[in-house]
Structure formats: C-alpha cells, structure tokens
N, C-alpha and C. Protein backbone atom coordinates (compact mmCIF):
# COMPACT_ATOMS: atom_id res chain seq x y z
N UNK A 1 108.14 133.56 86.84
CA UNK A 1 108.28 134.96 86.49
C UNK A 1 107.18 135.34 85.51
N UNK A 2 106.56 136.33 85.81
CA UNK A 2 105.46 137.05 85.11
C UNK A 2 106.13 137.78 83.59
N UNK A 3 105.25 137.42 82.91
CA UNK A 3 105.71 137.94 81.20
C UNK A 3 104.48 139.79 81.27
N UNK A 4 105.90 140.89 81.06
CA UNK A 4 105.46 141.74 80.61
C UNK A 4 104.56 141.78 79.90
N UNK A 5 103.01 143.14 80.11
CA UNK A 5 102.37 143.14 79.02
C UNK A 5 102.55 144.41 78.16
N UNK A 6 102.13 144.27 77.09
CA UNK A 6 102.00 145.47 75.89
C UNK A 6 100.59 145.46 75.29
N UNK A 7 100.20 146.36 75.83
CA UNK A 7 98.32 146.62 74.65
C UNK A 7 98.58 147.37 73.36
N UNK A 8 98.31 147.04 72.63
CA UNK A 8 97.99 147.39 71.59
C UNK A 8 96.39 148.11 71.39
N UNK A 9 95.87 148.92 70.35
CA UNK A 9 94.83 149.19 70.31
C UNK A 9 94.31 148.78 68.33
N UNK A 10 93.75 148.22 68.28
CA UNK A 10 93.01 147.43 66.26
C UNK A 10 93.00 148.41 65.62
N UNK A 11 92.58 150.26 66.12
CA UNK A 11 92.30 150.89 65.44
C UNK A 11 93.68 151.75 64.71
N UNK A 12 94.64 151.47 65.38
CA UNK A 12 96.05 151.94 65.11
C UNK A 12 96.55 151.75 64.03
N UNK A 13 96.11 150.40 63.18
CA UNK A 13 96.85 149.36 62.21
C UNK A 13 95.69 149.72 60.99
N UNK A 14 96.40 150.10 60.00
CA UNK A 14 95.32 149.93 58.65
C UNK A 14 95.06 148.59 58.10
N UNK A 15 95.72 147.67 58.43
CA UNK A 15 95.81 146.00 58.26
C UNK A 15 95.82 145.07 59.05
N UNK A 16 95.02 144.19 58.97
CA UNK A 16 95.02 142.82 59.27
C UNK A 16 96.55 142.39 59.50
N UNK A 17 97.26 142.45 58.59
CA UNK A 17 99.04 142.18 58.52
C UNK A 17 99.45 143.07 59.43
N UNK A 18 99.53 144.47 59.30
CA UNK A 18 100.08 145.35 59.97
C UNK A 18 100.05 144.80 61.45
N UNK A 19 98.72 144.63 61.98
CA UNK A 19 98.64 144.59 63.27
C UNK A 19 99.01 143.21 64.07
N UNK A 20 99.02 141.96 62.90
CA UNK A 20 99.59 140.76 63.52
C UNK A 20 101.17 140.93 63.28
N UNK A 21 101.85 141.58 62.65
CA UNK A 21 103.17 141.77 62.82
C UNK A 21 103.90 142.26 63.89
N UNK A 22 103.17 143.68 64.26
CA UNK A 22 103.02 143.75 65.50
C UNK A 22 103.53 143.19 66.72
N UNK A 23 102.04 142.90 66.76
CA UNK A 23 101.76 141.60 67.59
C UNK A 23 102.94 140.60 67.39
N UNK A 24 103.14 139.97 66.74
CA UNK A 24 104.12 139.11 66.65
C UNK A 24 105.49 139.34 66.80
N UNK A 25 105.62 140.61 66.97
CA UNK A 25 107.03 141.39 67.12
C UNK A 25 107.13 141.17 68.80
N UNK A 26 106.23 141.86 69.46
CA UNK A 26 105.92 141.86 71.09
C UNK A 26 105.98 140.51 71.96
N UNK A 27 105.34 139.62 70.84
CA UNK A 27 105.33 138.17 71.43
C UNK A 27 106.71 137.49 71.14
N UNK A 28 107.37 138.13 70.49
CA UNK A 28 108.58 137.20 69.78
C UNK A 28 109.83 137.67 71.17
N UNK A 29 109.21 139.29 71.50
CA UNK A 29 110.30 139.49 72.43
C UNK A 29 109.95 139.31 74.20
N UNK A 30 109.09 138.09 74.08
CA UNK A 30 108.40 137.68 75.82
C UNK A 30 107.49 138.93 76.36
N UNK A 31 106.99 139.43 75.50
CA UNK A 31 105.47 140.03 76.04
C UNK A 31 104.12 139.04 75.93
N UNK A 32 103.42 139.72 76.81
CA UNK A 32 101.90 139.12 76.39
C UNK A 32 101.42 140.10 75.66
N UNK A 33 100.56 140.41 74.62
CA UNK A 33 99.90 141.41 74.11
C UNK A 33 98.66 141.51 74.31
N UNK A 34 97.61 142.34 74.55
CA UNK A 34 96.78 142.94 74.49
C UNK A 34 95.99 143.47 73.74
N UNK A 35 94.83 143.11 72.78
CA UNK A 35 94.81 144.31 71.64
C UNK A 35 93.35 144.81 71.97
N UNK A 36 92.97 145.94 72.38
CA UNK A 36 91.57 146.66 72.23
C UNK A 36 91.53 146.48 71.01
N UNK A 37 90.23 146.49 70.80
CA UNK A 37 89.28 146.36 69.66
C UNK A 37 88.37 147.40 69.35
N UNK A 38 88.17 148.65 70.07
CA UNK A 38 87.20 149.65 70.59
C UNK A 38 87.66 150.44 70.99
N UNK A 39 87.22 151.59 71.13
CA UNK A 39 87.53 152.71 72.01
C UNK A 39 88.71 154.02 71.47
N UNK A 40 88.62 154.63 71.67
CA UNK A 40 89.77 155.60 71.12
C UNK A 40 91.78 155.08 72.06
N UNK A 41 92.28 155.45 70.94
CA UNK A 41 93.83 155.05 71.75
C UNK A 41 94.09 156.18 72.63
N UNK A 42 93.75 156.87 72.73
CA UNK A 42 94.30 157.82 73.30
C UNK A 42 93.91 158.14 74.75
N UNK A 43 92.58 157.48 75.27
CA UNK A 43 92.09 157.46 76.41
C UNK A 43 93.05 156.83 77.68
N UNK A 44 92.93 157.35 78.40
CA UNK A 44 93.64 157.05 79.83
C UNK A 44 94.18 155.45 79.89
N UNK A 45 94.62 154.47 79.65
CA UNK A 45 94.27 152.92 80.01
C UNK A 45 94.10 152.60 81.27
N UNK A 46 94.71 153.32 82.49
CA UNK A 46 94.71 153.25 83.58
C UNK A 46 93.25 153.53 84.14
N UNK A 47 92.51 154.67 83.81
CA UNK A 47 91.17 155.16 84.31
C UNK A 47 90.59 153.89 83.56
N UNK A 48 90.62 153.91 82.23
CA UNK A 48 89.56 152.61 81.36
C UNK A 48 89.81 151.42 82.69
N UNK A 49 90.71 150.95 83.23
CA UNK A 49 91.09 149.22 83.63
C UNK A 49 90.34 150.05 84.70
N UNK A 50 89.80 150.83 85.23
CA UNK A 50 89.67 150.86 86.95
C UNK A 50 88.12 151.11 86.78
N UNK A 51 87.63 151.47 85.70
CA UNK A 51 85.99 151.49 85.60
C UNK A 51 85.79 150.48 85.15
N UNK A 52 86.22 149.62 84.15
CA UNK A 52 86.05 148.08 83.90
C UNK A 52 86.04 147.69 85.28
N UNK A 53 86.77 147.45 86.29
CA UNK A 53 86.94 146.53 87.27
C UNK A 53 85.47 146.88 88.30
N UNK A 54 85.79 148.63 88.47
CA UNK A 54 84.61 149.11 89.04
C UNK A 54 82.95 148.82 88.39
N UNK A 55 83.22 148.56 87.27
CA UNK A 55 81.58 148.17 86.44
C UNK A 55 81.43 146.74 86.78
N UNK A 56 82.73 146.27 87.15
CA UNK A 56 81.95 144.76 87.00
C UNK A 56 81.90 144.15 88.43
N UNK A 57 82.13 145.31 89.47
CA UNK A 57 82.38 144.67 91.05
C UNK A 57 80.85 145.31 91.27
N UNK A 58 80.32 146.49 90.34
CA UNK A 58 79.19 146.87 90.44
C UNK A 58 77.63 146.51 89.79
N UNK A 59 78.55 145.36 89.24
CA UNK A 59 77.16 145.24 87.87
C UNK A 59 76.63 146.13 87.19
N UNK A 60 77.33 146.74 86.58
CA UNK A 60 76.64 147.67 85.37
C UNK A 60 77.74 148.27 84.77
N UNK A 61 76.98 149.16 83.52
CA UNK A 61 77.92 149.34 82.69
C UNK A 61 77.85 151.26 83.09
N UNK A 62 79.28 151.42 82.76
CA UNK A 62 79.93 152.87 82.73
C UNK A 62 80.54 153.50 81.69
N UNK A 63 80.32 154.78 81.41
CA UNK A 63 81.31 154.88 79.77
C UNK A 63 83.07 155.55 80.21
N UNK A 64 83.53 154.59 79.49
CA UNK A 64 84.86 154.34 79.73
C UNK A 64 85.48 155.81 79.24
C-alpha cells in the first residue's frame, strides 16, 4: 500500500523548528512529505508537476 503524500512549501515556516515539526507531524501520521524549497505557495502544484515532467521529457527548462 502506497503512503499518502503532503507537500509542504520552506517558505511558509519562519523556522527551521517550525517547519521540521511540521514535517514531523505528517510523517508521524503515515504521510510522505514533500517540501519545495522555491517558488511561490500559491502556484498551481498540479500545472508546476506537469511542466517539470514536460521540461524534462523535453530537455529544457520552462518557468513554472
């Protein structure tokens, strides 16, 4: 059985703590987590994962 995921986004958390608590909250309840590091939270995740996949079946880069 596949473990649910949850993304998180780094820029959300004013802390280092904040955001591994988190995190550790999601993992404690059988998620995998996810954390962007970049990018605004608020952008599509669905459009972002389908130009990632599309940039890299294409070799090159696209702005997300």
């Amino acid at each position: 059985m596949n473990k649910p995921t949850h993304y998180l986004w780094r820029s959300d958390f004013s802390s280092e703590q904040e955001w591994e608590a988190e995190r550790s909250r999601y993992t404690a309840a059988g998620f995998r987590t996810v954390t962007f590091l970049d990018g605004p939270p608020d952008r599509e995740l669905l459009a972002g994962m389908k130009a990632l996949i599309r940039n890299h079946r294409n070799g090159r880069q696209e702005e997300l």
